[in-house]
C-alpha atoms as a PDB file:
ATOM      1  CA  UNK A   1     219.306-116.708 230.508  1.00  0.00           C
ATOM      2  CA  UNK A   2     218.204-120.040 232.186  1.00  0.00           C
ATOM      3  CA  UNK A   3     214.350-119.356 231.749  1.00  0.00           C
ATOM      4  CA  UNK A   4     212.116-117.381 230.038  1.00  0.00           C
ATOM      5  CA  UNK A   5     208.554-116.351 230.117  1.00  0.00           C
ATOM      6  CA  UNK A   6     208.158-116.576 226.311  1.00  0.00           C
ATOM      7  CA  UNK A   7     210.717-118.773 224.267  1.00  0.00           C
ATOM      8  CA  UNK A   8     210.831-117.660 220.254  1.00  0.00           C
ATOM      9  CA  UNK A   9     212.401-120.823 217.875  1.00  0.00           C
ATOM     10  CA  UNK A  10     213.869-119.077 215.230  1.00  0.00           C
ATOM     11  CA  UNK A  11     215.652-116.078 214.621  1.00  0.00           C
ATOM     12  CA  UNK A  12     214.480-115.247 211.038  1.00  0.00           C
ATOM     13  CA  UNK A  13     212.055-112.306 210.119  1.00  0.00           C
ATOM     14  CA  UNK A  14     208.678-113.761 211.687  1.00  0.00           C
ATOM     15  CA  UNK A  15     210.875-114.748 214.845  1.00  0.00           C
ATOM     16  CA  UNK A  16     212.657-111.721 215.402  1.00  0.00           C
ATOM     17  CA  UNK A  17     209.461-109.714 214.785  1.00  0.00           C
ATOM     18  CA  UNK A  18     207.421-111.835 216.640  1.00  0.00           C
ATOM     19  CA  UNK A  19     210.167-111.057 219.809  1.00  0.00           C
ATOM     20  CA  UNK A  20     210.212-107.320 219.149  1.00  0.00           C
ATOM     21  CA  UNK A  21     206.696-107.169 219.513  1.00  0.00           C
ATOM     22  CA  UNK A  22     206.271-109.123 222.377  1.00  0.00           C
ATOM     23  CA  UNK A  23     209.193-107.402 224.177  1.00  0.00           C
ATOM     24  CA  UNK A  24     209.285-103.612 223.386  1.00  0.00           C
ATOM     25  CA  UNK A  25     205.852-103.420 221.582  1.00  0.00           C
ATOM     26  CA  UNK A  26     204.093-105.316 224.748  1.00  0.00           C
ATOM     27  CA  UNK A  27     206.361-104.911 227.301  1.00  0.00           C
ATOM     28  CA  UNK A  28     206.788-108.660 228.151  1.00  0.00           C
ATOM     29  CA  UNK A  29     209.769-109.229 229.879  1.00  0.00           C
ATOM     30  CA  UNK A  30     211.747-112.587 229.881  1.00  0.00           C
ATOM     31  CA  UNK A  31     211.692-113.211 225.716  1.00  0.00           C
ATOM     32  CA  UNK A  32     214.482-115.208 224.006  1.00  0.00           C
ATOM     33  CA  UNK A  33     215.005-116.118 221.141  1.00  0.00           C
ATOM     34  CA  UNK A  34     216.828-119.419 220.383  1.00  0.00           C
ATOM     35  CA  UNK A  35     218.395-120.011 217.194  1.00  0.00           C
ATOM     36  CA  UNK A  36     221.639-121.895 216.290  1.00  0.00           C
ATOM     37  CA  UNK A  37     222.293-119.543 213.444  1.00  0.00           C
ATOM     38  CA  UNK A  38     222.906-115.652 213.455  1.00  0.00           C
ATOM     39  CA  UNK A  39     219.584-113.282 213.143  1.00  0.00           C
ATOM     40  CA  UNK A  40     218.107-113.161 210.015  1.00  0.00           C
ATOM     41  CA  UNK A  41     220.186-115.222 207.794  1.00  0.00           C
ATOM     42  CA  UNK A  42     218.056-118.186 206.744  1.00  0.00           C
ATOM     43  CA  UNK A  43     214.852-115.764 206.102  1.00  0.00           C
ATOM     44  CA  UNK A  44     212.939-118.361 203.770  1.00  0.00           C
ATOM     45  CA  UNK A  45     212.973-122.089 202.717  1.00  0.00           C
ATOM     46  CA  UNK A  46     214.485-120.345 199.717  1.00  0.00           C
ATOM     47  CA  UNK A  47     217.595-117.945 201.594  1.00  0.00           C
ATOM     48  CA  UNK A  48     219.868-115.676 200.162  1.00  0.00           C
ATOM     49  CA  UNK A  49     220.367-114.033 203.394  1.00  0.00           C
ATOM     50  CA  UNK A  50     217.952-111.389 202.401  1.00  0.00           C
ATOM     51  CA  UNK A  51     214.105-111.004 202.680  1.00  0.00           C
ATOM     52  CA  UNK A  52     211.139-110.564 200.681  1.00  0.00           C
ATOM     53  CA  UNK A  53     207.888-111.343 200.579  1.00  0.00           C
ATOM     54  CA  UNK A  54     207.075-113.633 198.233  1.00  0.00           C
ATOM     55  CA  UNK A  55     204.558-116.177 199.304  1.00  0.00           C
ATOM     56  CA  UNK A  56     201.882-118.341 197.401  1.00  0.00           C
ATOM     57  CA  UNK A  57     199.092-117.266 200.043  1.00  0.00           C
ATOM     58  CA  UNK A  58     197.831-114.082 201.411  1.00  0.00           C
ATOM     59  CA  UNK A  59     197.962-115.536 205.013  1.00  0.00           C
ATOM     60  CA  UNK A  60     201.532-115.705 204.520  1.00  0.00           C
ATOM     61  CA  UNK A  61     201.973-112.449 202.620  1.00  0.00           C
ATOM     62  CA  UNK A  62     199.953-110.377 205.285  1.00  0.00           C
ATOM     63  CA  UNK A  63     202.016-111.967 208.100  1.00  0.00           C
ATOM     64  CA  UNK A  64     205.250-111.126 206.580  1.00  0.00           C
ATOM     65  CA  UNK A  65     204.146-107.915 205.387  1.00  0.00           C
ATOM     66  CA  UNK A  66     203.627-107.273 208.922  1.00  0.00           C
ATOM     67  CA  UNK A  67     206.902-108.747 210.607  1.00  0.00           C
ATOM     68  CA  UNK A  68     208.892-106.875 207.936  1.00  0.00           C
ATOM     69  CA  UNK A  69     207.363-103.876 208.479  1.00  0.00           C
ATOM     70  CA  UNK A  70     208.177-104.109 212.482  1.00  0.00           C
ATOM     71  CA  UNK A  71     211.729-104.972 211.325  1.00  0.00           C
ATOM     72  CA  UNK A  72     212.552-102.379 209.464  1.00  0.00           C
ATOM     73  CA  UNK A  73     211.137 -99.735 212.390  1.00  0.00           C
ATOM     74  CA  UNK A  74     213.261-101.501 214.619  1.00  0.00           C
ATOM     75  CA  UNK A  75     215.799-101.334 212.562  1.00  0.00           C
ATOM     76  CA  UNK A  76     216.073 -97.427 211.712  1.00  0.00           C
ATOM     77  CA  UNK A  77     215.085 -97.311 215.862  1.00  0.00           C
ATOM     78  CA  UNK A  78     218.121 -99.198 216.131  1.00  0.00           C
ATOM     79  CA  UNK A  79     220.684 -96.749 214.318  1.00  0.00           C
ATOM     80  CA  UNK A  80     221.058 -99.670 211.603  1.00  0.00           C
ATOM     81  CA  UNK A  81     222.568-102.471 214.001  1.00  0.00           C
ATOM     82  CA  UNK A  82     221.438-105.229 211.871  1.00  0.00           C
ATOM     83  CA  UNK A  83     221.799-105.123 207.905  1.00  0.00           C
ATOM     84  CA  UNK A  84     218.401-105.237 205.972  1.00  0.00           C
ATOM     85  CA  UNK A  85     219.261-106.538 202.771  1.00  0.00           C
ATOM     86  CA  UNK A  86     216.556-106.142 200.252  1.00  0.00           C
ATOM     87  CA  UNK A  87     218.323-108.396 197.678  1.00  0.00           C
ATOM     88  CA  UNK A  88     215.829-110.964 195.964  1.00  0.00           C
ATOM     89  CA  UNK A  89     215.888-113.506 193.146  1.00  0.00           C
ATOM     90  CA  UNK A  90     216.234-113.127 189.615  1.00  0.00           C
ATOM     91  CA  UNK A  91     214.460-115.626 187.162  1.00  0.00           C
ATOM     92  CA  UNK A  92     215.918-116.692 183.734  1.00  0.00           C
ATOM     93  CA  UNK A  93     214.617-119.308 181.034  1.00  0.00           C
ATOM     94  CA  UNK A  94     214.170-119.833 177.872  1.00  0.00           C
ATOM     95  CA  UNK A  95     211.126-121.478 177.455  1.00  0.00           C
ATOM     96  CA  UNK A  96     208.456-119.125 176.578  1.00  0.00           C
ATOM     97  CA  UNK A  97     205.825-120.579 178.295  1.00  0.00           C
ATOM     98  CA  UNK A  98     207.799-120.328 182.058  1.00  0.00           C
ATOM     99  CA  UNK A  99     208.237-117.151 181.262  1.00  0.00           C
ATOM    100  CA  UNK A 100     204.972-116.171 181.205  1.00  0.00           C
ATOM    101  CA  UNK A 101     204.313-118.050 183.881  1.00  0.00           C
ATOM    102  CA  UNK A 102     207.084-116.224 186.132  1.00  0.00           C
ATOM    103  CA  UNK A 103     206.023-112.843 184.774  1.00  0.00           C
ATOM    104  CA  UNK A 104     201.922-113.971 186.137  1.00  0.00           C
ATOM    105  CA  UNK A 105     203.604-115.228 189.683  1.00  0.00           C
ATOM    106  CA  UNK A 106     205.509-111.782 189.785  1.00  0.00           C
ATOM    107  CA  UNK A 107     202.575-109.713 188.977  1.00  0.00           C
ATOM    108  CA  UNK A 108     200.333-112.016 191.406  1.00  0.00           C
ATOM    109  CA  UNK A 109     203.115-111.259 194.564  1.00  0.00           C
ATOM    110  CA  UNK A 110     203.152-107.369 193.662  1.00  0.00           C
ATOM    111  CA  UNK A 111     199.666-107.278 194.500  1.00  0.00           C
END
């Protein structure tokens, strides 16, 4: 593709959402998405190759909410063509203190 009516930079979970909906949900036609790296693989400043939604603001929580949600319909629309892996983190200390802070920023995200 040498042009395109609507260019998307990045192929993580807001991208690739953000290209689904403007393609199939809209109808636009003439979306790419441009990416050096394969869909979905650096999801987060934080990447394990899997995605989450674990944000310190509810702008950020309520978009990704969103763009996961259209991933994983486009995924099961898809027969599965692209793995959604549902892996996160897991936090260790032993300071007692952290750990009550990690248990409040866990409860906080759930929310």
């Amino acid at each position: 593709m040498r042009s395109a009516e609507v260019v998307v930079v990045g192929a993580g979970i807001a991208g690739a959402a953000a290209a689904y909906e403007l393609a199939v949900a809209r109808g636009i036609r003439g979306v790419a998405i441009v990416d050096p790296l394969p869909p979905l693989s650096l999801t987060s400043d934080k990447s394990t190759e899997c995605y989450r939604n674990f944000w310190p603001d509810a702008t950020m929580v309520a978009f990704l909410n969103r763009s996961i949600d259209r991933l994983e319909a486009w995924s099961e629309e898809s027969g599965g063509r692209f793995a959604m892996n549902r892996n996160g983190y897991a936090y260790f200390t032993a300071d007692a203190a952290r750990a009550r802070a990690l248990e409040a920023e866990a409860r906080g995200a759930a929310e």
